[in-house]
Protein backbone atom coordinates (compact mmCIF):
# COMPACT_ATOMS: atom_id res chain seq x y z
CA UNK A 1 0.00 0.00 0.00
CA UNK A 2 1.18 3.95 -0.67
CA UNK A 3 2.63 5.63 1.98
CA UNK A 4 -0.98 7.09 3.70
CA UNK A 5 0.38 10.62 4.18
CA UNK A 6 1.52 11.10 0.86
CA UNK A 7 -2.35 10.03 -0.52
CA UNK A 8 -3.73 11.80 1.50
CA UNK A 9 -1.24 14.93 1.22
CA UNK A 10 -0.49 15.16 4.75
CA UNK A 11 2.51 15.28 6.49
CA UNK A 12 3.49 12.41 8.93
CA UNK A 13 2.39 13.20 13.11
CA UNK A 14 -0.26 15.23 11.83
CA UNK A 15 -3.21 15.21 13.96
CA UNK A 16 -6.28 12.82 13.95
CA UNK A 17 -8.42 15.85 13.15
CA UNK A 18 -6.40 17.05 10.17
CA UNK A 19 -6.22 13.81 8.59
CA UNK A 20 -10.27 13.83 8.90
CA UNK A 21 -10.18 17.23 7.02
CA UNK A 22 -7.39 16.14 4.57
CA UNK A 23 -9.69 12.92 3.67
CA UNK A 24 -13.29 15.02 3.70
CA UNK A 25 -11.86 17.17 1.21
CA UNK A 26 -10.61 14.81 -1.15
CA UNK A 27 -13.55 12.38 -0.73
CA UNK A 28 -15.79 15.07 -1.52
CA UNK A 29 -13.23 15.72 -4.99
CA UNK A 30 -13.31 11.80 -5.83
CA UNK A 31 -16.34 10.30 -4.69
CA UNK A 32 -17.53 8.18 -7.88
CA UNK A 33 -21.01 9.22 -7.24
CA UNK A 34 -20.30 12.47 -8.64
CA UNK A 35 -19.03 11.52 -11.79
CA UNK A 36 -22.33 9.65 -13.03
CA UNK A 37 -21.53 7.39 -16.46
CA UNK A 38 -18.51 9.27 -16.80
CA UNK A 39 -15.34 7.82 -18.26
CA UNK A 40 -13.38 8.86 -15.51
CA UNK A 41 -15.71 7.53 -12.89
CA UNK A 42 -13.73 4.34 -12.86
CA UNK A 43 -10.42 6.36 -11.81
CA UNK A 44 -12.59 7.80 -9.45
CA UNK A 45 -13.18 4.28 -7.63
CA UNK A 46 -10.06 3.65 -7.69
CA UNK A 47 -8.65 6.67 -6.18
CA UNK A 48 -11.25 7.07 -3.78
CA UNK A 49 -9.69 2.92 -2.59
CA UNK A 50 -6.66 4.74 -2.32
CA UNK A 51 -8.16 7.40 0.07
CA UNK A 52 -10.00 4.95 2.15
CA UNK A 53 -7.18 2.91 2.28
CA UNK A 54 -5.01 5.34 3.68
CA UNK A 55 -7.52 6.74 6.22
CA UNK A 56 -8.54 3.64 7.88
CA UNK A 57 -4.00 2.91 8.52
CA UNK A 58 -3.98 6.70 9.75
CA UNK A 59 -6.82 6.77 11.91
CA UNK A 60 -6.10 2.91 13.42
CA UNK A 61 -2.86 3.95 14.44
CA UNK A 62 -0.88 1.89 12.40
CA UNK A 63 0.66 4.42 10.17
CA UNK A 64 3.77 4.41 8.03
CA UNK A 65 5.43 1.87 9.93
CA UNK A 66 3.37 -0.35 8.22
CA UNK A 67 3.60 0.82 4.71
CA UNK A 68 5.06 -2.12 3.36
CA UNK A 69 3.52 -5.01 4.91
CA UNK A 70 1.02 -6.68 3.27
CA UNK A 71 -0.90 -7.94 6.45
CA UNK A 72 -2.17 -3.99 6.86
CA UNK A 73 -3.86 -3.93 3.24
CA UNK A 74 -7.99 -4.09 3.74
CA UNK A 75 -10.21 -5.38 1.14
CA UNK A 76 -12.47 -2.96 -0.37
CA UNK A 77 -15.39 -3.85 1.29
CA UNK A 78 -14.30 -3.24 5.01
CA UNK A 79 -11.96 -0.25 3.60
CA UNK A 80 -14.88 1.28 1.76
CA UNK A 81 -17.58 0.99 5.17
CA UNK A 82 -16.41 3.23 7.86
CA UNK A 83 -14.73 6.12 5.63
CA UNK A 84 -17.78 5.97 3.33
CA UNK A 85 -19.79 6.34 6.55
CA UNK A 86 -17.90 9.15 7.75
CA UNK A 87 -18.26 10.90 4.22
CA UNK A 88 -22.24 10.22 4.29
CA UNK A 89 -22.23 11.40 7.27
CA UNK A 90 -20.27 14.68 6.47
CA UNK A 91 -22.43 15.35 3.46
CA UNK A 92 -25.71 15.25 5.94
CA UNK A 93 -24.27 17.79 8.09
CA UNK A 94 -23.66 19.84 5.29
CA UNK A 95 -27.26 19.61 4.36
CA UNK A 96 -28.14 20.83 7.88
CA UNK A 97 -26.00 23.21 7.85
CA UNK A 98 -27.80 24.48 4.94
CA UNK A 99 -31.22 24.01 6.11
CA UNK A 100 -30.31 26.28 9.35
CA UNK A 101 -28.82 29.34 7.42
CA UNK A 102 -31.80 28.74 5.19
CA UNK A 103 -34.41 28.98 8.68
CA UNK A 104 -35.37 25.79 7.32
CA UNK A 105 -35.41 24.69 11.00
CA UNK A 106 -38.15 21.22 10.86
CA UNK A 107 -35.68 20.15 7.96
CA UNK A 108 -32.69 20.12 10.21
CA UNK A 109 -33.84 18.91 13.22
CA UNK A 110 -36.01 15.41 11.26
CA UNK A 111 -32.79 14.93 9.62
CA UNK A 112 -30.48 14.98 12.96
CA UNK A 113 -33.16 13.12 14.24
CA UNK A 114 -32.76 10.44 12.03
CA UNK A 115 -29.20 9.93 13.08
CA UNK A 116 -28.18 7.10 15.66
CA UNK A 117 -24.57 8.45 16.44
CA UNK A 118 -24.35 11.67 18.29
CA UNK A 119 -20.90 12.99 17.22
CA UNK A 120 -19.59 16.33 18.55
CA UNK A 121 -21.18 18.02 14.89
CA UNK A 122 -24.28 16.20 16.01
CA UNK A 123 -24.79 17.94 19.21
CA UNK A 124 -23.29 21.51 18.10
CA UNK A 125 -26.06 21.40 15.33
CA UNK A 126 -28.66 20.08 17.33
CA UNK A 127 -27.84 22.95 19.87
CA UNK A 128 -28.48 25.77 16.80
CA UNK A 129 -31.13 24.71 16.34
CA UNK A 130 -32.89 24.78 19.68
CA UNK A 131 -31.00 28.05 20.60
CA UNK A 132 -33.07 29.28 17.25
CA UNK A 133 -35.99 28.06 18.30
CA UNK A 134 -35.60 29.53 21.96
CA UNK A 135 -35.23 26.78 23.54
CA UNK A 136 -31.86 28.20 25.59
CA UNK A 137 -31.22 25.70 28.48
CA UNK A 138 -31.49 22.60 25.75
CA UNK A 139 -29.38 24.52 23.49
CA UNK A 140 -26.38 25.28 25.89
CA UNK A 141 -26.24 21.76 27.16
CA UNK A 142 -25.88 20.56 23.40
CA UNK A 143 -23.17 23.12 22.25
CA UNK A 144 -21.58 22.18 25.68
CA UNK A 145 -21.49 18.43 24.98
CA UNK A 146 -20.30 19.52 21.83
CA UNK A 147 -17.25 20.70 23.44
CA UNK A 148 -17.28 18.26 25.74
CA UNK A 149 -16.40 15.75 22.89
CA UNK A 150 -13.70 17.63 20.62
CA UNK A 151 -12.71 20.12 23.11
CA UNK A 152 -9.92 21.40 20.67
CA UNK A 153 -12.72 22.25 17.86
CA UNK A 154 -12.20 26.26 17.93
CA UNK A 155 -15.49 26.70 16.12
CA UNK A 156 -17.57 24.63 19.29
CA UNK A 157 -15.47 26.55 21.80
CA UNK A 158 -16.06 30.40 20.44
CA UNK A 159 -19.95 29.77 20.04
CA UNK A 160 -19.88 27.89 23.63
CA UNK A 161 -17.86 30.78 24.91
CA UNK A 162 -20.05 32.95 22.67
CA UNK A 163 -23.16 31.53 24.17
CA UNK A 164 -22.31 31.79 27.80
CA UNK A 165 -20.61 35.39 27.95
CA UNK A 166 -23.44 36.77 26.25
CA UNK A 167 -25.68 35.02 28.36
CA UNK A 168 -24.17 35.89 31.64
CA UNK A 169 -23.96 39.78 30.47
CA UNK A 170 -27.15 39.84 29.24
CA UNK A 171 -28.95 38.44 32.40
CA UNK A 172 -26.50 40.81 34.70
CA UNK A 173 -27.31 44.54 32.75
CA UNK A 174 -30.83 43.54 31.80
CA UNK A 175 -31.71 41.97 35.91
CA UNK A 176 -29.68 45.29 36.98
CA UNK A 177 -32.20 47.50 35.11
CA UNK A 178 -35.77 45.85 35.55
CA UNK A 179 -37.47 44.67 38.11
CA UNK A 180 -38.65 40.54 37.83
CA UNK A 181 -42.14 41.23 36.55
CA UNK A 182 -40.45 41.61 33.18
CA UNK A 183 -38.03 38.75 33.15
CA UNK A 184 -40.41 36.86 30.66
CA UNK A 185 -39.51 39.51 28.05
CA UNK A 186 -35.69 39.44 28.75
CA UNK A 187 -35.65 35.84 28.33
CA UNK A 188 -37.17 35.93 24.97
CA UNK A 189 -34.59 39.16 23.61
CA UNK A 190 -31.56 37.05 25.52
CA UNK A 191 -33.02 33.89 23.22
CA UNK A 192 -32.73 36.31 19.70
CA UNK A 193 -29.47 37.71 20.80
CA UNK A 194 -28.09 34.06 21.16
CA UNK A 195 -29.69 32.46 18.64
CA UNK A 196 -28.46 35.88 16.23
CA UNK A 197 -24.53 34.62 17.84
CA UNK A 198 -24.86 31.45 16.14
CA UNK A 199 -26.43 32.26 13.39
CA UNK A 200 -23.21 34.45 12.62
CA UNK A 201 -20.78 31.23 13.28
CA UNK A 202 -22.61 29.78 10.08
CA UNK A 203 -21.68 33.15 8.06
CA UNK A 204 -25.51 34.23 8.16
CA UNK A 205 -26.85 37.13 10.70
CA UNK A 206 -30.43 36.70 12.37
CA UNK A 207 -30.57 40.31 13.93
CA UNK A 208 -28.71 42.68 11.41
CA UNK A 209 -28.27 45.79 14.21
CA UNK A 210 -26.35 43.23 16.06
């Protein structure tokens, strides 16, 4: 088998997470399903072998220690499952993504519901989507889980840190200013202006003033 950094275009000690990114990127470049009954769909295949290949050493542990022996190579089949599931996966997060800068918000949430593993993506979207529906205690225990799970993941942590300074300052200037009868009202504009901090993690912008 190839030397799995050099398919992948990686250099060797780099980071689990990296090596996810390097093989999202080229999976989404390869993948034969994009290619329909095009000639080069075949090279497409076979490249996209090579990729899977190359993940499954890299993310096992084995390496480039084990370039040349042939007891590491993987048939297709069990290559092809879990770095075919991870790019499936990938592609439905995208979607979500999607459907929440769209407000598509019942789109998102039937198709996280349909998942059965809860990655750290899993929860961060799930938590959007509840902190754009309002729903602010659900949301920060999601986006906290989130970085709970991948605690070096610098988007999870900003809109986690995001989340819970504006939260805390919110709640301090607007409880220093009114008196309880109103907190019903302060918990709904707290909701927007959280909900509006997301939204702009995702490159959209629910409240333009803010």
């Amino acid at each position: 088998m190839a030397n799995p950094y050099e398919v992948l275009g990686v250099k060797e000690g780099t980071s689990k997470e990296d090596i996810k990114k390097a093989y999202r990127e080229l999976a989404k470049k390869y993948h034969p399903d994009q290619y329909g009954d095009n000639p080069l769909k075949d090279l497409a295949e076979v490249k996209m072998r090579e990729l899977n290949e190359a993940y499954d050493t890299l993310m096992k542990g084995n390496g480039s220690s084990n370039n040349n022996s042939s007891s590491n190579n993987y048939s297709s089949s069990n290559n092809g499952s879990s770095s075919n599931n991870d790019y499936n996966n990938n592609n439905i997060y995208q979607s979500i993504r999607m459907d929440i800068n769209s407000g598509n918000l019942p789109s998102a949430e039937q198709k996280l519901g349909s998942m059965n593993t809860k990655t750290a993506e899993w929860n961060f979207l799930m938590g959007t989507v509840h902190l754009k529906k309002g729903w602010h205690d659900s949301a920060y225990t999601f986006i906290n889980r989130a970085c709970t799970q991948e605690p070096n993941n610098v988007e999870y942590r900003q809109s986690f840190n995001q989340l819970n300074n504006q939260s805390s300052n919110y709640r301090n200037n607007y409880y220093g200013r009114t008196n309880n009868n109103s907190g019903g009202m302060g918990n709904m504009c707290l909701n927007l202006w959280c909900a509006d901090t997301i939204c702009e993690c995702f490159g959209g912008d629910l409240i333009s003033c803010c």
